[in-house]
Each structure stands twice: as C-alpha cells, then as structure tokens.
N, C-alpha and C. Protein backbone atom coordinates (compact mmCIF):
# COMPACT_ATOMS: atom_id res chain seq x y z
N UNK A 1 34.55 -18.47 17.64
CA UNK A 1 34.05 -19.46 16.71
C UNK A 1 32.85 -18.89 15.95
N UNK A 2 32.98 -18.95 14.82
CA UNK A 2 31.86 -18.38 14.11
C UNK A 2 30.31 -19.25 14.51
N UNK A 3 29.21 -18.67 13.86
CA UNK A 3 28.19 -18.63 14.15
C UNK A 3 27.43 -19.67 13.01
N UNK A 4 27.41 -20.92 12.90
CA UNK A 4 26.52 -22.03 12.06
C UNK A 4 24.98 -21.41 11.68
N UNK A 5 25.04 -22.22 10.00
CA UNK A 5 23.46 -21.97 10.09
C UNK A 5 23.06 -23.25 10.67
N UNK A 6 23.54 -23.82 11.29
CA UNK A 6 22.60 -24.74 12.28
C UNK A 6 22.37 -24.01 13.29
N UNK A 7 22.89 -23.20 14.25
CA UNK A 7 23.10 -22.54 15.07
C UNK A 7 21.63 -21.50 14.74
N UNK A 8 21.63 -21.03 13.72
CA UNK A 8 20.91 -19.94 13.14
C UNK A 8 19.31 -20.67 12.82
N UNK A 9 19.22 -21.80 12.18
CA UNK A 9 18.08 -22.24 11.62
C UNK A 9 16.94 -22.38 12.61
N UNK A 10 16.13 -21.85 12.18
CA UNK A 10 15.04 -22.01 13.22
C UNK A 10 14.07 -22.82 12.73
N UNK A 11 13.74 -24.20 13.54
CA UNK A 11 13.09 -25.21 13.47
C UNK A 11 11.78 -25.28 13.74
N UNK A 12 11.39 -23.89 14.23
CA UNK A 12 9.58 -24.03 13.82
C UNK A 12 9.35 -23.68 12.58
N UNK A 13 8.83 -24.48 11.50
CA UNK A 13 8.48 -23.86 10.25
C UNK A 13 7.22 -25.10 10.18
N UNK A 14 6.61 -24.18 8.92
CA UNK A 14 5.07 -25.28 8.41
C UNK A 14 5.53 -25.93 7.29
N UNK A 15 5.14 -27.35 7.42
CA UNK A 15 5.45 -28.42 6.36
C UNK A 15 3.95 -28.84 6.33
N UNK A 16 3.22 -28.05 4.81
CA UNK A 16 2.53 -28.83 4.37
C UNK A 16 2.64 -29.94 2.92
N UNK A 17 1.37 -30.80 2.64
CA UNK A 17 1.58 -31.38 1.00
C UNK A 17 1.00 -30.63 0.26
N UNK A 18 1.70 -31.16 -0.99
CA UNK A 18 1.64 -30.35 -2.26
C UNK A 18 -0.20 -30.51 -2.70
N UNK A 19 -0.90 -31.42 -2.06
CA UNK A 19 -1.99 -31.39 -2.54
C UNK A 19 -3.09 -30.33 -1.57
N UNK A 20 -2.90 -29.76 -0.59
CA UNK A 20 -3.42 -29.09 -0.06
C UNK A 20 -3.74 -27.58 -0.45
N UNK A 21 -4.76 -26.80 -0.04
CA UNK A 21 -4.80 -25.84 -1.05
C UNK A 21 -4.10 -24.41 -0.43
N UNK A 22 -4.32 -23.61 -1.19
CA UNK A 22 -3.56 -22.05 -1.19
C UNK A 22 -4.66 -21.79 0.23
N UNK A 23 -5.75 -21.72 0.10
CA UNK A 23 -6.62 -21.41 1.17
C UNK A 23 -5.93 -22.01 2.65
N UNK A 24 -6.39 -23.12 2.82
CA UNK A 24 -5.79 -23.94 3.85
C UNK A 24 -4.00 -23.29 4.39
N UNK A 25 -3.42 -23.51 3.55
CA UNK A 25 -1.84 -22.68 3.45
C UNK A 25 -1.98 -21.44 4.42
N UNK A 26 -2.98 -20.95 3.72
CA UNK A 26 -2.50 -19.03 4.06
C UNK A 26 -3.43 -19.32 5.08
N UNK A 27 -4.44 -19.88 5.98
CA UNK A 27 -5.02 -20.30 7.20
C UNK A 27 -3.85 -20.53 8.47
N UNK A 28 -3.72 -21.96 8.21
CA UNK A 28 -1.92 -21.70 8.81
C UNK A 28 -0.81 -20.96 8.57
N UNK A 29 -0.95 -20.28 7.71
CA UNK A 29 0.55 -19.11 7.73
C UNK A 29 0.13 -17.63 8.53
N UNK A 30 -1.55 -17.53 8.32
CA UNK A 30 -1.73 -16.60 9.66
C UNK A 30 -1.48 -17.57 10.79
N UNK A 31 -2.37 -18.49 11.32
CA UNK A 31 -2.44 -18.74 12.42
C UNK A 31 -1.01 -18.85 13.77
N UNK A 32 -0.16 -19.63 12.52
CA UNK A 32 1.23 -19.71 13.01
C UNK A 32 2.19 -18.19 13.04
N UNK A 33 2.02 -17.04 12.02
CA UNK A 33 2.43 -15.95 12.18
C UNK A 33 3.90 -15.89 11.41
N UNK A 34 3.99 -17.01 10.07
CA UNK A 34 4.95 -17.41 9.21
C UNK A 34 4.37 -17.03 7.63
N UNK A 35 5.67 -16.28 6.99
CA UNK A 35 5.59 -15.91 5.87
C UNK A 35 5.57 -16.92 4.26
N UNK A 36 5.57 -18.11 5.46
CA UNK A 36 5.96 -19.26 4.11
C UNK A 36 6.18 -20.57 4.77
N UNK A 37 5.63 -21.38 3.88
CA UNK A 37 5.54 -23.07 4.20
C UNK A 37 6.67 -23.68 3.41
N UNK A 38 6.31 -24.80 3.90
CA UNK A 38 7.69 -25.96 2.91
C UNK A 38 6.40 -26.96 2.67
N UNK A 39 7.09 -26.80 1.38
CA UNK A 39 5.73 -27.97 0.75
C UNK A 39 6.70 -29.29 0.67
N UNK A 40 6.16 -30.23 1.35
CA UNK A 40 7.00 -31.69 1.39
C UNK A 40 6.36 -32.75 1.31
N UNK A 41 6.78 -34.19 0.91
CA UNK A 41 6.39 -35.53 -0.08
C UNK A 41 5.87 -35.80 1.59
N UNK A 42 4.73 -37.03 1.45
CA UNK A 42 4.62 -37.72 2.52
C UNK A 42 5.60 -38.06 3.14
N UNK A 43 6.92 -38.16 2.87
CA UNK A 43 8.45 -38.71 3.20
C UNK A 43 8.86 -37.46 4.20
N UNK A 44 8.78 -36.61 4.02
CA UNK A 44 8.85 -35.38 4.72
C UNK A 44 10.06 -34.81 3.71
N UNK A 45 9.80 -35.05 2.66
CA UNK A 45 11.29 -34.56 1.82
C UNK A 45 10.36 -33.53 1.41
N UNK A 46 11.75 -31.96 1.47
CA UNK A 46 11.08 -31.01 0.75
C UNK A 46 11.32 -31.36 -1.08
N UNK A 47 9.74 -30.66 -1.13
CA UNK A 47 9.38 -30.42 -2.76
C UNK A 47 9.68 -29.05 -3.39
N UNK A 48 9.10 -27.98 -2.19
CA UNK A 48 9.13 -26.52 -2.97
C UNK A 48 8.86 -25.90 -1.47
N UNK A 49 8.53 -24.46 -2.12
CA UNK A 49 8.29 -23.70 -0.69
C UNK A 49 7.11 -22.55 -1.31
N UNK A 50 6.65 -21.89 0.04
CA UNK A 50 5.25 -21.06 -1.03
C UNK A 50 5.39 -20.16 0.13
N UNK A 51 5.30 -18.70 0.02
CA UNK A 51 5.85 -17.45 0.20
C UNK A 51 4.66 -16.88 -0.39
N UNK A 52 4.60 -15.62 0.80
CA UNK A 52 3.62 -14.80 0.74
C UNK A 52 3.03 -14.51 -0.51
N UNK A 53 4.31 -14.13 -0.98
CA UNK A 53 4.54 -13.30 -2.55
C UNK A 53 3.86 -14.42 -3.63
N UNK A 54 3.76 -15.51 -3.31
CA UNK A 54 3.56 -16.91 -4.66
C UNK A 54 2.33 -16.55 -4.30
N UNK A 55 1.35 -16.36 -3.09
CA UNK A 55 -0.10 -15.89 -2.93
C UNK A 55 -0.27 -14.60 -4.20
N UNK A 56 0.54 -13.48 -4.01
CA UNK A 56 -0.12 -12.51 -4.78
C UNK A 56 0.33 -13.03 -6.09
N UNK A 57 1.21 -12.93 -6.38
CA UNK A 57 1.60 -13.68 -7.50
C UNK A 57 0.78 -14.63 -8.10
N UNK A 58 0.89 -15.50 -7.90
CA UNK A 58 -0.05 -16.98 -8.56
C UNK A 58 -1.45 -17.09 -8.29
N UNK A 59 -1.65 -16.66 -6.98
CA UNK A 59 -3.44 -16.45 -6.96
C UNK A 59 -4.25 -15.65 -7.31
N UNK A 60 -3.44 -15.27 -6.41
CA UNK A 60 -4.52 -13.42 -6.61
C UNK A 60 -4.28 -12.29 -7.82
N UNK A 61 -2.96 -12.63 -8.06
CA UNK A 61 -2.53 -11.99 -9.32
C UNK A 61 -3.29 -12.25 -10.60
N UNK A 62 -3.55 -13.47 -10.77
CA UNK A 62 -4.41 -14.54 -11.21
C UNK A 62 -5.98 -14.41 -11.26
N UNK A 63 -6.33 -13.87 -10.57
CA UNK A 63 -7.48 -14.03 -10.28
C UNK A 63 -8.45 -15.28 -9.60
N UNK A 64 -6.99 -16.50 -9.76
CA UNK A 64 -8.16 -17.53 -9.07
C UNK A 64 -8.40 -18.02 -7.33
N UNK A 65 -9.05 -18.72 -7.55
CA UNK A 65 -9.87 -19.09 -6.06
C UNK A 65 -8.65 -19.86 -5.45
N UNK A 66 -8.09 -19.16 -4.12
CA UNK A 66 -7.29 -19.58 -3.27
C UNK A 66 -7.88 -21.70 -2.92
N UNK A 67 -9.29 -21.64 -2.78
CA UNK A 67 -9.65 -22.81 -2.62
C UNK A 67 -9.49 -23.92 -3.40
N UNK A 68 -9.09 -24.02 -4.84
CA UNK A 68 -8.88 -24.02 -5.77
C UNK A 68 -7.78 -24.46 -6.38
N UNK A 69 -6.70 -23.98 -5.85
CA UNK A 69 -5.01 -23.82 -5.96
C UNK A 69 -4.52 -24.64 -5.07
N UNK A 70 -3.62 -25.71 -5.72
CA UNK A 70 -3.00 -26.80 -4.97
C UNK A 70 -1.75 -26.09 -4.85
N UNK A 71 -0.90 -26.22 -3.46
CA UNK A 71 0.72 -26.07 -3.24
C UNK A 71 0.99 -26.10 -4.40
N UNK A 72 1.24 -27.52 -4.80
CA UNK A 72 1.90 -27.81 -5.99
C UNK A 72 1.92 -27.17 -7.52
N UNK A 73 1.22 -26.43 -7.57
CA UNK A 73 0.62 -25.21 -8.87
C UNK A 73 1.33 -23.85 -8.48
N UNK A 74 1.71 -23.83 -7.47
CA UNK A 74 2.22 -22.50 -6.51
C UNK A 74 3.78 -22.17 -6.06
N UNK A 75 3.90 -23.77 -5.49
CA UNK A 75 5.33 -23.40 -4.83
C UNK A 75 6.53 -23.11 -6.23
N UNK A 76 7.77 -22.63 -5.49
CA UNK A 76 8.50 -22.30 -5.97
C UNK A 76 9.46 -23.64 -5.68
N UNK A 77 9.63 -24.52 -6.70
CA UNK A 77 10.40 -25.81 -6.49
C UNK A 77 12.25 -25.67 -6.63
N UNK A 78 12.19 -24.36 -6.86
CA UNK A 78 13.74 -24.17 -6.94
C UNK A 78 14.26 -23.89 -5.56
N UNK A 79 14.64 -25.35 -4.45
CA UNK A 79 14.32 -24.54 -2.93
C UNK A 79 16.20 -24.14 -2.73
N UNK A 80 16.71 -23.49 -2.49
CA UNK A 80 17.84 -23.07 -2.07
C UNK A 80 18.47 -23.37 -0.79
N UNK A 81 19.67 -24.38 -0.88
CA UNK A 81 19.61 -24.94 0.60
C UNK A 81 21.38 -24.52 0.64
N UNK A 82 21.48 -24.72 2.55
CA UNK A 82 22.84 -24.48 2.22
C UNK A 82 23.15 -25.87 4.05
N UNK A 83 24.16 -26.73 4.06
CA UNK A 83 25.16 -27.69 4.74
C UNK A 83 24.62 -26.49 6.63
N UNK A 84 24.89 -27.77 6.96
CA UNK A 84 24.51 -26.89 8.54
C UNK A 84 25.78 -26.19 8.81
N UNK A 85 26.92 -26.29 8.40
CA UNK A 85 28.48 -25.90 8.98
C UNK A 85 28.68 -25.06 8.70
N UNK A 86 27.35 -24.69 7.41
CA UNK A 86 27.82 -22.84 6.81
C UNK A 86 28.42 -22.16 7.91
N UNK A 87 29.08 -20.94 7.60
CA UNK A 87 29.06 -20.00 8.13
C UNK A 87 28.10 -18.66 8.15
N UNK A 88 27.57 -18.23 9.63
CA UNK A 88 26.25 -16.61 9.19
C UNK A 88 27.35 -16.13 7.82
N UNK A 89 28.05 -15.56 7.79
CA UNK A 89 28.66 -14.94 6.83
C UNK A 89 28.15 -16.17 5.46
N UNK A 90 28.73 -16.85 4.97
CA UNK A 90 28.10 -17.62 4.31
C UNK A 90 26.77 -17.82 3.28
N UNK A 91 26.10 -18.03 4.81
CA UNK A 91 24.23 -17.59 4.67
C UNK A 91 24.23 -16.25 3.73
N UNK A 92 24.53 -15.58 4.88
CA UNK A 92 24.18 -14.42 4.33
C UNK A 92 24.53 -13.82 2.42
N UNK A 93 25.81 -13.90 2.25
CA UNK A 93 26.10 -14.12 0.77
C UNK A 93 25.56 -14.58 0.03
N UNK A 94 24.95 -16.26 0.63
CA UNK A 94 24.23 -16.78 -0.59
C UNK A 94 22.98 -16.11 -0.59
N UNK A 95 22.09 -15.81 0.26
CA UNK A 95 21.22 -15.03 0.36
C UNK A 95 20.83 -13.44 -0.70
N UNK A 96 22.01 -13.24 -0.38
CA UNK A 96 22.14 -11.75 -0.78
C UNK A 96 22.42 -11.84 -2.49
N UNK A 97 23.39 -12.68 -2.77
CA UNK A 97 23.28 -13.66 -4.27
C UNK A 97 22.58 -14.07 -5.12
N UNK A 98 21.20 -14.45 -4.35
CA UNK A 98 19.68 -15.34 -5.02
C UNK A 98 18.98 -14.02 -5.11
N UNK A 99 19.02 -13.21 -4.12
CA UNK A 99 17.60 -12.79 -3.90
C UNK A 99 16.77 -13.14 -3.04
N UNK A 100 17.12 -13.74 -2.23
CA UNK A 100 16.32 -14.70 -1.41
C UNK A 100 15.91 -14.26 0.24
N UNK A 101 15.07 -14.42 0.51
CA UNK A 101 14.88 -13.88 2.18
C UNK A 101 14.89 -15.67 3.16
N UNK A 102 14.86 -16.45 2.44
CA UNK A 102 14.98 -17.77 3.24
C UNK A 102 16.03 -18.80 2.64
N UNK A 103 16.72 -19.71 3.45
CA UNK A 103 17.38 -20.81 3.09
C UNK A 103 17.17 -21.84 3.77
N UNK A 104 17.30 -23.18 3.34
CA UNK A 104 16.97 -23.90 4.24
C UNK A 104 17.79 -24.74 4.34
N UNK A 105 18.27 -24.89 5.65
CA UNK A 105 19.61 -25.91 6.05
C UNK A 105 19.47 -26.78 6.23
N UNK A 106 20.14 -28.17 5.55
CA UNK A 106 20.51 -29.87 5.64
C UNK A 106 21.59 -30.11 6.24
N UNK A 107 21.75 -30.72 6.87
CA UNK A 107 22.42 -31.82 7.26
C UNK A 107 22.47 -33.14 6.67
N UNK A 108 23.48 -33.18 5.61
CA UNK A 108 23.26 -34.47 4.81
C UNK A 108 21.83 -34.36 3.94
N UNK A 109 20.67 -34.82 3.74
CA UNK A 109 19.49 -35.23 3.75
C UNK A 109 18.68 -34.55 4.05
N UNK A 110 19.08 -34.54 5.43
CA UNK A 110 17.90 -34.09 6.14
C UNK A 110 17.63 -32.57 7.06
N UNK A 111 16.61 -32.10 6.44
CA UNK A 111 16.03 -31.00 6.95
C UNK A 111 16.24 -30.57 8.25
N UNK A 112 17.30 -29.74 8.49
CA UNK A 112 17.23 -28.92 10.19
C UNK A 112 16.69 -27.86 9.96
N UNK A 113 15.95 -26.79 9.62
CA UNK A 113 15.78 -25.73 9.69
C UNK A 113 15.66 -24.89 9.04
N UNK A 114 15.27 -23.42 9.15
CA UNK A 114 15.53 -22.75 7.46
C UNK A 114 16.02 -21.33 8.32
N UNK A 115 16.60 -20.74 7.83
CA UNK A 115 17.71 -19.28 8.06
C UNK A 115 16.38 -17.79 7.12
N UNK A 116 16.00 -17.17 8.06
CA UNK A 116 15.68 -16.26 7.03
C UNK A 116 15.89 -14.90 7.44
N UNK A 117 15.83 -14.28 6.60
CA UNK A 117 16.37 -12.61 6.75
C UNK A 117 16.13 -12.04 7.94
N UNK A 118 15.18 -12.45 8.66
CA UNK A 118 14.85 -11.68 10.04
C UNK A 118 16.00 -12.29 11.48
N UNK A 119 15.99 -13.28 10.86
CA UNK A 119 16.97 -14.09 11.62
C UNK A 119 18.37 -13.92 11.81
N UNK A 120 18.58 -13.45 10.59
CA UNK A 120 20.19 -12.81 10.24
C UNK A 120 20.25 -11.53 10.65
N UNK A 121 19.44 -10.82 11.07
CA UNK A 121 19.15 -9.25 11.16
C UNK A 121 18.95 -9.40 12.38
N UNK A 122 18.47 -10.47 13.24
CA UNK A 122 18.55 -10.58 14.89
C UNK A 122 19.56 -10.60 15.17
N UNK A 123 20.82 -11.91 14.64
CA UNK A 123 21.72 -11.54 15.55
C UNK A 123 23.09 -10.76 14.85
N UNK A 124 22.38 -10.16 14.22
CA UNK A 124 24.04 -9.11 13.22
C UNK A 124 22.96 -7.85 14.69
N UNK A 125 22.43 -7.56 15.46
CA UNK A 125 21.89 -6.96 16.15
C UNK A 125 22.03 -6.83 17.47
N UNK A 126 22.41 -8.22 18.06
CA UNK A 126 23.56 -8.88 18.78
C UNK A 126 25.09 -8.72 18.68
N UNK A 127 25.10 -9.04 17.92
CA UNK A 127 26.80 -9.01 17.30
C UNK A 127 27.16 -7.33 17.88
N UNK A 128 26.50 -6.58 17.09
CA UNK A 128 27.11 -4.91 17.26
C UNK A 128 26.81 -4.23 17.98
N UNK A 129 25.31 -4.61 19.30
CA UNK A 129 25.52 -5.04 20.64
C UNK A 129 26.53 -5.45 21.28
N UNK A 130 27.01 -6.35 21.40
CA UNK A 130 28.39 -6.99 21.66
C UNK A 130 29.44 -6.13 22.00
N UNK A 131 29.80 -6.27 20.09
CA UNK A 131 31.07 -4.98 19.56
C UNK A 131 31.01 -3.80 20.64
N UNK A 132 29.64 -3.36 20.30
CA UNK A 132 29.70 -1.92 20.85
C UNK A 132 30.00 -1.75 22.82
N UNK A 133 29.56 -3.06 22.98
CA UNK A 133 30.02 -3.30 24.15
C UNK A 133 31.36 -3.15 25.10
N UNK A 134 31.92 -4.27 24.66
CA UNK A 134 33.51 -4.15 24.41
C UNK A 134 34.06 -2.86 23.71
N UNK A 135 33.56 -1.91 23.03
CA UNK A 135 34.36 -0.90 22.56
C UNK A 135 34.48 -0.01 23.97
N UNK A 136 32.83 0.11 24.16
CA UNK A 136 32.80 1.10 25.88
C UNK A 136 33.66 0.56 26.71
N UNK A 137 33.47 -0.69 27.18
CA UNK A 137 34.71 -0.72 28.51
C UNK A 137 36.01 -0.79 27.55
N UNK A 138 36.95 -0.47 26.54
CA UNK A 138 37.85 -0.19 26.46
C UNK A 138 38.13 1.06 26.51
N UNK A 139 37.13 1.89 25.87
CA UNK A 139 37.26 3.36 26.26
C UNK A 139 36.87 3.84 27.83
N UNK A 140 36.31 3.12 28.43
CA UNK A 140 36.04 3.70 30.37
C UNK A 140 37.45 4.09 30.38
N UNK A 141 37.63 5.12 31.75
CA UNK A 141 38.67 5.01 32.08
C UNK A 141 39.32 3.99 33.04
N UNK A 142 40.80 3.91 33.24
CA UNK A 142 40.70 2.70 34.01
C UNK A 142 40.50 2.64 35.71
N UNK A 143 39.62 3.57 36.29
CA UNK A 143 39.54 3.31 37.76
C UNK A 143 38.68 3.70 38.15
C-alpha cells in the first residue's frame, strides 16, 4: 500500500498571525529548529507561509528592521496544498513541479500537516533500505 501524505505530514509546525513580526518569527523558528511558519487567521485558517528565504529576501535583502516587518508584508500567500490520500509519489511531483521544498496537507478544510523535502528524503532512505534489504536475502545462498 503506498505511502499517504497524511502518513508523511508532520504535525509539529509553527502557526503564527499575520500581525506578528519578522523578529518574533525568526525567534521561534530558531528556538523550535524549523525553517518556516504558517501564518494563519485567528480561525487557525492558513493565510501564507514565511521561509527562511522570505527573511533574506524581504528583510534583509531590504534592508529593513526585522522588528518592523509584519508576517503579513512577508509571507508568501500562494500556499501549495495537496488532499491527505496523495500519494509520496504524488507529493513528491508536485513538489518537484513548483519548486517547492514544503506542502501542506488538508483534509477537506482542515490542516493536517505539511510534507517537506527532508521528509521525503527520510523515507525514500527507508524505502532503499528496505529494497536493498530484500535484494540481500534473495541473493544469500539458500542454507
């Protein structure tokens, strides 16, 4: 049975609001040890997402004061989502399609999780683990 991005999505991620600043952001994106937040409505609906890169990019690229810079001036509101039933294969395509190192998986509505490149690279790491597994005991001899 193939491998879901529900299966795949990993449900620790940072949900901050769009009114909070770039400073605060990149505080929790060290502390937590995450490359990127989900910027979401008091509703908990995502708005956008803000990635390392929207720091150099939009701030610092910029020149202005991280303290300064609301989410909402920053994130990238084009968020790329994909159905929990995907298939890894799936993910991965659309991924590889955008440009993208994250996706974030719904269920209907609502937010399960987000899939990102490190994640897909864990278990395609597994997988040929596996493979390579099963290849040895077919080649052992048999006694």
């Amino acid at each position: 049975m193939p491998i879901t991005a529900k299966e795949l999505a990993e449900k620790d991620y940072i949900t901050l609001g769009p009114e909070e600043t770039a400073e605060r952001a990149a505080r929790v994106m060290k502390e937590k040890r995450h490359g990127f937040a989900i910027v979401a409505s008091p509703e908990g609906r995502p708005l956008g997402i803000v990635t390392e890169w929207d720091f150099i990019e939009k701030v610092l690229g910029e020149g202005r004061s991280p303290g300064e810079v609301k989410l909402r001036e920053m994130m990238s509101a084009r968020l790329v989502g994909i159905d929990a039933r995907a298939s890894l294969d799936e993910v991965a395509q659309l991924m590889a399609n955008r440009g993208i190192r994250r996706v974030l998986v719904f269920e209907g509505e609502r937010l399960l999780g987000v899939v990102t490149a490190r994640t897909i690279l864990a278990r395609l790491k597994e997988y040929v683990d596996k493979v390579s597994a099963q290849i040895a005991r077919l080649q052992a001899p048999p006694y």
